[in-house]
Protein backbone atom coordinates (compact mmCIF):
# COMPACT_ATOMS: atom_id res chain seq x y z
CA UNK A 1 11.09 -26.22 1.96
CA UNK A 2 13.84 -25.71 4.39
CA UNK A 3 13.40 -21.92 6.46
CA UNK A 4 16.08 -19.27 5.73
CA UNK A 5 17.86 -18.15 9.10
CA UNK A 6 19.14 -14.65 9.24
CA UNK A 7 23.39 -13.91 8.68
CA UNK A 8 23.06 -11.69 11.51
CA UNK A 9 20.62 -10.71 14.08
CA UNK A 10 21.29 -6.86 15.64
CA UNK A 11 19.34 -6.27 18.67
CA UNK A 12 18.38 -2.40 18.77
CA UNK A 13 16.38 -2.89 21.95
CA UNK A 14 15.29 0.82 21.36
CA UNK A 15 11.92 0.37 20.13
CA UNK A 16 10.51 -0.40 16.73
CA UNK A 17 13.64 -0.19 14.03
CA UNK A 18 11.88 1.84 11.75
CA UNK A 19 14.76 2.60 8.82
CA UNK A 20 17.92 0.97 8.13
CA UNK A 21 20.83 1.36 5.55
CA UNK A 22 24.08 -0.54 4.66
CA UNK A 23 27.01 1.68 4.46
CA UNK A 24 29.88 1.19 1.58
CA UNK A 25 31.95 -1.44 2.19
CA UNK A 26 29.46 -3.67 3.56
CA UNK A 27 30.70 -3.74 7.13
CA UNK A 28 28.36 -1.51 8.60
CA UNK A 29 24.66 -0.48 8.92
CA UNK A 30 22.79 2.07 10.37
CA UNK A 31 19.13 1.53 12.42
CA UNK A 32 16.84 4.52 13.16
CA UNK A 33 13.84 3.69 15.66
CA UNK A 34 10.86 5.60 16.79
CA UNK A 35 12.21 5.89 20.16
CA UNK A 36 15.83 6.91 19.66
CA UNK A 37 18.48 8.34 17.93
CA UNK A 38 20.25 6.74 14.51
CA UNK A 39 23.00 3.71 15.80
CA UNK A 40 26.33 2.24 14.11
CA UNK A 41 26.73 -1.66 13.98
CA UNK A 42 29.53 -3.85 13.09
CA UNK A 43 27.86 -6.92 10.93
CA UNK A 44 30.50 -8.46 12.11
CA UNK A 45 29.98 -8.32 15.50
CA UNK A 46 26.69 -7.81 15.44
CA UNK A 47 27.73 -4.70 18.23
CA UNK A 48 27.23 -1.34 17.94
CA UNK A 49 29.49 0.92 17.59
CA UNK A 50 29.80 4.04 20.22
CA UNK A 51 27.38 6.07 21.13
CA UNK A 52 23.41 6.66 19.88
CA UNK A 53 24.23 9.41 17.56
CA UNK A 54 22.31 12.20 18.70
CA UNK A 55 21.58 16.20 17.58
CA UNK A 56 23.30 18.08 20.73
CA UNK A 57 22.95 15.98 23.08
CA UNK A 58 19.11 15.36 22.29
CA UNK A 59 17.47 12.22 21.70
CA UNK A 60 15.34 12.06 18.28
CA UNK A 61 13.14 9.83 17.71
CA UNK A 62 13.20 9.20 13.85
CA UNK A 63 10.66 7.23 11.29
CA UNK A 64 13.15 6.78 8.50
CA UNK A 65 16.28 7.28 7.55
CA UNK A 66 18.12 7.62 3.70
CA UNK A 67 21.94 7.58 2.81
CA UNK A 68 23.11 10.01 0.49
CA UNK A 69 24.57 8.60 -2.96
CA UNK A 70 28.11 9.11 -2.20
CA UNK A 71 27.56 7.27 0.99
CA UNK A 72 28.87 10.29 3.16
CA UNK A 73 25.53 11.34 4.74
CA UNK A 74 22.05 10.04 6.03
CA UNK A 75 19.34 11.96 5.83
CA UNK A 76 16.71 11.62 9.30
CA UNK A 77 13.31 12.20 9.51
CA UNK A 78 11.97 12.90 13.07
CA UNK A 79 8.96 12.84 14.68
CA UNK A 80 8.60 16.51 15.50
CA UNK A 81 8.66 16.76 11.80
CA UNK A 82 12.27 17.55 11.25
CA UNK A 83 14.52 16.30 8.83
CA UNK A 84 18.11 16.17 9.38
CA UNK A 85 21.59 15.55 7.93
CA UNK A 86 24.40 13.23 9.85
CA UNK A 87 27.85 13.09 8.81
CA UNK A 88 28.59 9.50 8.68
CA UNK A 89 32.45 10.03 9.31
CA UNK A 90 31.68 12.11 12.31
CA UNK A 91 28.24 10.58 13.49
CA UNK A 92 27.10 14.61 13.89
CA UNK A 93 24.65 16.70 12.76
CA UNK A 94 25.24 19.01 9.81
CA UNK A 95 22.13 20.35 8.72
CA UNK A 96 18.54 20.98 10.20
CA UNK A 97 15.54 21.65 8.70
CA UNK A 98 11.95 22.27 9.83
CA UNK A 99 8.76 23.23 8.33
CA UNK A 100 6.93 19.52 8.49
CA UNK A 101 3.79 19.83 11.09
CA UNK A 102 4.02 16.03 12.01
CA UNK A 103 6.51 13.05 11.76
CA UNK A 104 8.62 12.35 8.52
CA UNK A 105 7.59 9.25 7.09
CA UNK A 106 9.41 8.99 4.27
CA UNK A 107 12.69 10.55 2.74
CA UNK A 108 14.61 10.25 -0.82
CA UNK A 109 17.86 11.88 -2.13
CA UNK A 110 17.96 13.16 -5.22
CA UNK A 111 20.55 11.04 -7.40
CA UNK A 112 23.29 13.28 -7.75
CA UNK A 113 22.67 14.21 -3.70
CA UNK A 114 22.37 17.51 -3.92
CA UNK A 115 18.79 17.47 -3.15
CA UNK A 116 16.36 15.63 -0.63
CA UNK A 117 12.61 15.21 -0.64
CA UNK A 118 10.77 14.28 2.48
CA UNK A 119 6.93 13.48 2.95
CA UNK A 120 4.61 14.11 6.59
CA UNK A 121 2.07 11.87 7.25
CA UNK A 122 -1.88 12.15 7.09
CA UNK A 123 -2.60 15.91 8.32
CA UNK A 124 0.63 17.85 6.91
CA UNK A 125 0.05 16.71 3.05
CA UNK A 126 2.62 19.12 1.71
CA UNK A 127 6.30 17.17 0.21
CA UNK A 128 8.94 19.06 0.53
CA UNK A 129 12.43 19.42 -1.54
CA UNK A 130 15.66 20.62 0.33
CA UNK A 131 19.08 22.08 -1.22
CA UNK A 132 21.36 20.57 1.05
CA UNK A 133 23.47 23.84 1.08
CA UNK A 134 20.27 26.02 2.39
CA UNK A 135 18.11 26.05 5.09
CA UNK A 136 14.90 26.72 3.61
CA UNK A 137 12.87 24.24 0.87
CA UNK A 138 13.52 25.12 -2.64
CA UNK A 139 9.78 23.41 -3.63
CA UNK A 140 6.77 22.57 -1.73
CA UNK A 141 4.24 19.94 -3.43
CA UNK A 142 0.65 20.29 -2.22
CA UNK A 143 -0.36 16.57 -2.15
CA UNK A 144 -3.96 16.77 -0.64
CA UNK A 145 -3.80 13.28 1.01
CA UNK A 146 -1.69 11.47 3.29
CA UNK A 147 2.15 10.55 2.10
CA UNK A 148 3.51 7.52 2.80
CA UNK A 149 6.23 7.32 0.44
CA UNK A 150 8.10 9.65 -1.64
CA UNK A 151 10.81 8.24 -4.52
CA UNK A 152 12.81 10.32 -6.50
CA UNK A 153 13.14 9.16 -10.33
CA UNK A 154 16.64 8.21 -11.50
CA UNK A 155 17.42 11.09 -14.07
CA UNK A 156 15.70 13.29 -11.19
CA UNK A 157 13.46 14.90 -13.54
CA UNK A 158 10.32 13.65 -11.20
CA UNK A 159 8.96 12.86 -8.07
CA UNK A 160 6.26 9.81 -7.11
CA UNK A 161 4.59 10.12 -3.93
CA UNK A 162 2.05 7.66 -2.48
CA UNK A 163 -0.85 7.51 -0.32
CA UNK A 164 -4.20 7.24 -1.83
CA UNK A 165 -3.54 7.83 -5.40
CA UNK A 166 0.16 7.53 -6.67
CA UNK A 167 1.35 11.17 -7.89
CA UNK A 168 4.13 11.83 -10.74
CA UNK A 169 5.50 15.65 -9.90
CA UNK A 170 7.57 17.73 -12.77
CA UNK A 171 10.58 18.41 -10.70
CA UNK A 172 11.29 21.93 -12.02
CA UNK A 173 7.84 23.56 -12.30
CA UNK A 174 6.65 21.60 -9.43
CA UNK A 175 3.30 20.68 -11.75
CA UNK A 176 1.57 17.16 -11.20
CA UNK A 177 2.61 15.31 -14.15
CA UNK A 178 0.38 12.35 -13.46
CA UNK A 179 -2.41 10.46 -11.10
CA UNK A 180 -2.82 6.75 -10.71
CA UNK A 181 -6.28 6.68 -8.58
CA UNK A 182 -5.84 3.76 -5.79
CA UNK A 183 -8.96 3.40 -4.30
CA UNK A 184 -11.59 1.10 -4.71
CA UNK A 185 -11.95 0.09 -8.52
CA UNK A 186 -15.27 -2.08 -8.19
CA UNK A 187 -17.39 0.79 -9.47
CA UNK A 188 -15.31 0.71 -12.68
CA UNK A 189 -16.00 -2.58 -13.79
CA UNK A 190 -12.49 -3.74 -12.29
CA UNK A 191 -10.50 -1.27 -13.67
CA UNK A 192 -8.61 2.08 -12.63
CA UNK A 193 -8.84 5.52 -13.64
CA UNK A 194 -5.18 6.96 -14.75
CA UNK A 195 -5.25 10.45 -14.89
CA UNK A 196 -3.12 12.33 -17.30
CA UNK A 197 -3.81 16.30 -17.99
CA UNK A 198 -7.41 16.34 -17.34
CA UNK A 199 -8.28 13.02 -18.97
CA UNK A 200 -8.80 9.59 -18.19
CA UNK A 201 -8.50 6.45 -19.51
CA UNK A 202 -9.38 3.14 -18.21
CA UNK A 203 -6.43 1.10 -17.20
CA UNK A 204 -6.39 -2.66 -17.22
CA UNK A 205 -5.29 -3.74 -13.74
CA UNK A 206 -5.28 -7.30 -14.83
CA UNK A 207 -7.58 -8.44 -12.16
CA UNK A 208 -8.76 -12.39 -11.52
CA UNK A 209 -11.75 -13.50 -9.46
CA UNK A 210 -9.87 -14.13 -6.88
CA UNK A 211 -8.39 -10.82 -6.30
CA UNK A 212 -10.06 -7.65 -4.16
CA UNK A 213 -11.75 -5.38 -6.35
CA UNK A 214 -9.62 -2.64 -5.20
CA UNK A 215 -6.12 -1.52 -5.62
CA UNK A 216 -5.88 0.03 -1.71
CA UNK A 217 -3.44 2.76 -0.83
CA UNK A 218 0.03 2.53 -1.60
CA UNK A 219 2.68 2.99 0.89
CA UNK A 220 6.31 1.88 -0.84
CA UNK A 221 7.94 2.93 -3.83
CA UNK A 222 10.61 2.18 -6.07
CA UNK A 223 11.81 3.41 -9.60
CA UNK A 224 14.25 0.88 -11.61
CA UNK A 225 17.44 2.53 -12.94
CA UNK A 226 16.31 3.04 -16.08
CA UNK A 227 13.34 5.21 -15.25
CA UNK A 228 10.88 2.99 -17.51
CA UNK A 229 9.56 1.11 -14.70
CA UNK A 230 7.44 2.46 -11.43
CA UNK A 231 7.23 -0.49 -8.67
CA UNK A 232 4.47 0.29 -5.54
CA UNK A 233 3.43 -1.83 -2.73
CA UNK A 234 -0.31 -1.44 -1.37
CA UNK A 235 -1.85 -1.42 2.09
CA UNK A 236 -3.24 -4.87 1.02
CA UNK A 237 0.03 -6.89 0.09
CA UNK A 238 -0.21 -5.92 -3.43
CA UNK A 239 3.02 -5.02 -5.50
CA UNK A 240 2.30 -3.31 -8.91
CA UNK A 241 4.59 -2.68 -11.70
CA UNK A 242 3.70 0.44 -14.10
CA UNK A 243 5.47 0.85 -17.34
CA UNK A 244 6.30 4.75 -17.28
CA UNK A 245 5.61 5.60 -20.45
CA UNK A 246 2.10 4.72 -20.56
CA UNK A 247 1.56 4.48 -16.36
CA UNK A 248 -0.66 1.40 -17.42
CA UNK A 249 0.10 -1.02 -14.74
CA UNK A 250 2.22 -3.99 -17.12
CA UNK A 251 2.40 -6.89 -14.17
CA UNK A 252 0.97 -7.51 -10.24
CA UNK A 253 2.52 -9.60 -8.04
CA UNK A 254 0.66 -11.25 -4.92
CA UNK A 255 3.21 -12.85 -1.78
CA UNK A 256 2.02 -10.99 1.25
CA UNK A 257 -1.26 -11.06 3.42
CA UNK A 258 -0.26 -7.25 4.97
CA UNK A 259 0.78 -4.07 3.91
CA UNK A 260 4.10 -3.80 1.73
CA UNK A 261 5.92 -0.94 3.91
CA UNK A 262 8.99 -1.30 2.10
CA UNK A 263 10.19 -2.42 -1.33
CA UNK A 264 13.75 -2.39 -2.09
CA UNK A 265 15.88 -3.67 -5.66
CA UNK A 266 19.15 -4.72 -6.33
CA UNK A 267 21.29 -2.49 -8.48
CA UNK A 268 20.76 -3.97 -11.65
CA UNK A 269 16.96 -3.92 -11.06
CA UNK A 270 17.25 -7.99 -11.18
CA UNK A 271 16.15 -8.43 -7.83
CA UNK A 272 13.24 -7.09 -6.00
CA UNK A 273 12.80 -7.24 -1.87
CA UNK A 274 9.37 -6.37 -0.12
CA UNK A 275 8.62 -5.65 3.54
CA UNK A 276 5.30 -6.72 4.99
CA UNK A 277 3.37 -6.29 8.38
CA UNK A 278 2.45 -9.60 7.51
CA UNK A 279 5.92 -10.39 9.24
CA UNK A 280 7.67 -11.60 6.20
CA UNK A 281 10.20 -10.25 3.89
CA UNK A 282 10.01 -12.01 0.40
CA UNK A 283 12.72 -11.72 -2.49
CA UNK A 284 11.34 -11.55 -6.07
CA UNK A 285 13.11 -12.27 -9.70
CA UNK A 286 11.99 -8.99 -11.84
CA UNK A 287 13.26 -10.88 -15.25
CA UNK A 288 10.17 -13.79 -14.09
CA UNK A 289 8.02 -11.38 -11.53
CA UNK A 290 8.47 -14.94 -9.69
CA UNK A 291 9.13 -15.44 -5.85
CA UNK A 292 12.52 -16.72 -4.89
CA UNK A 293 12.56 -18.97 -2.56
CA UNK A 294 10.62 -19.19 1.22
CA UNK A 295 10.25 -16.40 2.67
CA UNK A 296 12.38 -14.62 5.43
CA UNK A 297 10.36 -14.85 8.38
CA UNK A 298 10.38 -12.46 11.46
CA UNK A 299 8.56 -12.47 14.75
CA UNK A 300 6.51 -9.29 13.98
CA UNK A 301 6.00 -6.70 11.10
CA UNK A 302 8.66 -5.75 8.86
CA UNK A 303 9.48 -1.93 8.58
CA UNK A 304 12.23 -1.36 5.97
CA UNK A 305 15.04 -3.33 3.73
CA UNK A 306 18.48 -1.96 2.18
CA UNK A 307 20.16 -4.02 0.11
CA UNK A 308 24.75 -3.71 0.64
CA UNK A 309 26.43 -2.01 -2.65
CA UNK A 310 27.07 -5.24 -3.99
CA UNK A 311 23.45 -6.62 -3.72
CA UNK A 312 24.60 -9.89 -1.34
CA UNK A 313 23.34 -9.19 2.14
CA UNK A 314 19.88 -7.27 3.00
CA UNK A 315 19.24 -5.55 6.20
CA UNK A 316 15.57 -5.73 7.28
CA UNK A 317 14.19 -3.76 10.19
CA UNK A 318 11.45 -5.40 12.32
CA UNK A 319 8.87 -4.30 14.89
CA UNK A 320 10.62 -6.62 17.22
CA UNK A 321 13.26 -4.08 18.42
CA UNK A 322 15.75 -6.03 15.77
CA UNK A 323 17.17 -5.65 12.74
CA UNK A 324 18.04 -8.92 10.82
CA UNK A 325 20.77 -9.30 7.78
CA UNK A 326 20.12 -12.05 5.30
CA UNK A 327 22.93 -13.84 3.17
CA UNK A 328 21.03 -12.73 -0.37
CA UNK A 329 24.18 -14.43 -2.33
CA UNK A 330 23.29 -17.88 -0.28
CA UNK A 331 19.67 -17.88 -1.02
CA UNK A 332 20.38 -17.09 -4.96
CA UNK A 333 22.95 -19.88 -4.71
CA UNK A 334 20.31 -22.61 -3.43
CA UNK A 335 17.74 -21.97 -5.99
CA UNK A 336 20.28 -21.77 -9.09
CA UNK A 337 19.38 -17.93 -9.38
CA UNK A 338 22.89 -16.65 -8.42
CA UNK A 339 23.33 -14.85 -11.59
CA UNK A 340 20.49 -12.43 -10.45
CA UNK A 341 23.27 -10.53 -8.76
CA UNK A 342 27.29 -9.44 -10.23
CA UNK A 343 29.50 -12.10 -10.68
CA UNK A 344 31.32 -12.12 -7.21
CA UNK A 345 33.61 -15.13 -5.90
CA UNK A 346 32.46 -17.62 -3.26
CA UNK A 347 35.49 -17.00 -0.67
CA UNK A 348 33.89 -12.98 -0.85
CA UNK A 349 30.58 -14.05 0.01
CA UNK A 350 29.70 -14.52 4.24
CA UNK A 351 28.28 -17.77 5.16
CA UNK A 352 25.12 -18.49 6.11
CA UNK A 353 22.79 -21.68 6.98
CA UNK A 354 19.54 -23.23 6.30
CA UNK A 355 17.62 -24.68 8.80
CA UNK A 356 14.43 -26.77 8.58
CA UNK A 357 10.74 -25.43 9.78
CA UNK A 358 10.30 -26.76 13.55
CA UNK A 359 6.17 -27.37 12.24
């Protein structure tokens, strides 16, 4: 099966390209690496556009990055554990916050962007939820494990976090709602514990003889639009779908040999995209839970994905220095899936090509 080459190739050449996001209108993205400051870039181009936007003059190193909902703002997450707010109209900084004792890893707007949750690492363990008009958290959320990814639900009435187990927080009280236990399973006769108000209940993972008898930490996140599904990639390749009203886990699918660091879907909640350190990005059909075609390949791990507004290019950031933008309309169109994504006509859609593997 012929190889899918990238749209666009943008070469950072600032370290790892840890976050990326496409800005309305589909023109433009924004990188983050662990070594510098957020950039601009013209997809046109492929050139960036002025100057490494930096906090005073101050280079910050950031592990992810988030654009607000109205598409004015990005949210930053540094690795001196602050977290803070660019303009995108001016490329400046507008708000500052600090109280994180190591690196963000992970940051989430609420959905009417009035709000933003951000998640340390392995030692802080404590989420945090930020009015974007104050300067001090309005909620702190006691994890007591490492974060990896934090994803707030669509009528913002909850938070998920994951690390070891994958926690549901009440928003307002700041109670945990829910525990999905993912660690090894083996001992319970291949199935996981689900935690709900002091009980538990075994939950059917769906498990084959050919699959680990574990379900592994998970370390990406994603909610569809309509709240009744919660998607989570594992340290082991594993994406698992869990139907919210009963948090039993209602489909697993299996494309990647390394960790799913980011998982990414299409407005409609159609399409789903994963992000692997097995240095592949893979597109999935949510109404089959089927791959779509070959994989996008890259020559080392993949960090992050954002989809454009209207769901037809992807931005992928790799470990490579580069981040890649892939013609999603093209690939739909060559496997007959094109209706996965809004009507839109052909002359609106950028070219791309197809070549054939070299082996």
């Amino acid at each position: 099966m012929p190889a899918i080459a990238p749209y666009r190739i943008i070469r950072s050449q600032s370290g790892f390209v840890e976050g990326v996001v496409h800005l309305p209108g589909g023109q433009h993205i924004i990188t983050c690496s662990y070594n510098g400051s957020p950039k601009l870039w013209d997809l046109e181009s492929s050139t960036q556009i002025g100057d490494d936007w930096r906090d005073e003059g101050t280079n910050v190193g950031l592990k992810t990055i988030a654009l607000s909902p109205k598409g004015d703002m990005i949210a930053g997450g540094s690795i001196d554990g602050t977290v803070r707010l660019w303009s995108i109209e001016t490329g400046k900084v507008v708000r500052r916050w600090t109280g994180h004792t190591e690196a963000v890893k992970s940051l989430c707007w609420s959905p009417d962007g009035e709000r933003v949750v951000s998640g340390p690492g392995a030692i802080d363990k404590t989420i945090k939820v930020w009015n974007v008009r104050s300067a001090t958290p309005v909620l702190d959320l006691k994890t007591g494990q490492s974060v990896h990814a934090v994803s707030y639900s669509p009528k913002a009435t909850k938070i998920a976090t994951a690390g070891s187990n994958i926690q549901i927080w009440d928003i307002k009280t700041g109670k945990l709602l829910w525990t999905i236990v993912c660690s090894s399973a083996s001992t319970l006769d291949d199935k996981a514990i689900l935690k709900f108000k002091n009980m538990e209940v075994a939950c059917d993972l769906g498990l084959t003889s050919d699959t680990p008898k574990y379900i592994d930490v998970a370390c990406s996140l994603a909610w569809t639009s309509d709240e009744e599904k919660l998607i989570a990639g594992d340290m082991r390749g594993s994406i698992r779908i869990f139907d919210t009203a009963t948090w039993r886990q209602i489909a697993l699918l299996d494309g990647h040999r390394g960790p799913v660091h980011a998982i990414t879907l299409s407005r409609n909640d159609r399409l789903l995209v994963s992000a692997s350190g097995d240095q592949k990005a893979r597109l999935w059909n949510l109404d089959t839970n089927f791959l779509v075609g070959p994989a996008l390949q890259h020559e080392h791990f993949v960090t992050s994905a954002a989809f454009s507004a209207d769901g037809t290019l992807l931005s992928t950031g790799c470990a490579d220095e580069n981040a890649y933008v892939w013609n999603i309309y093209t690939i739909l169109q060559a496997t007959g899936l094109e209706d996965l994504l809004p009507v839109i006509s052909l002359s609106d859609a950028p070219k791309s090509e197809l070549k054939q593997d070299e082996c």
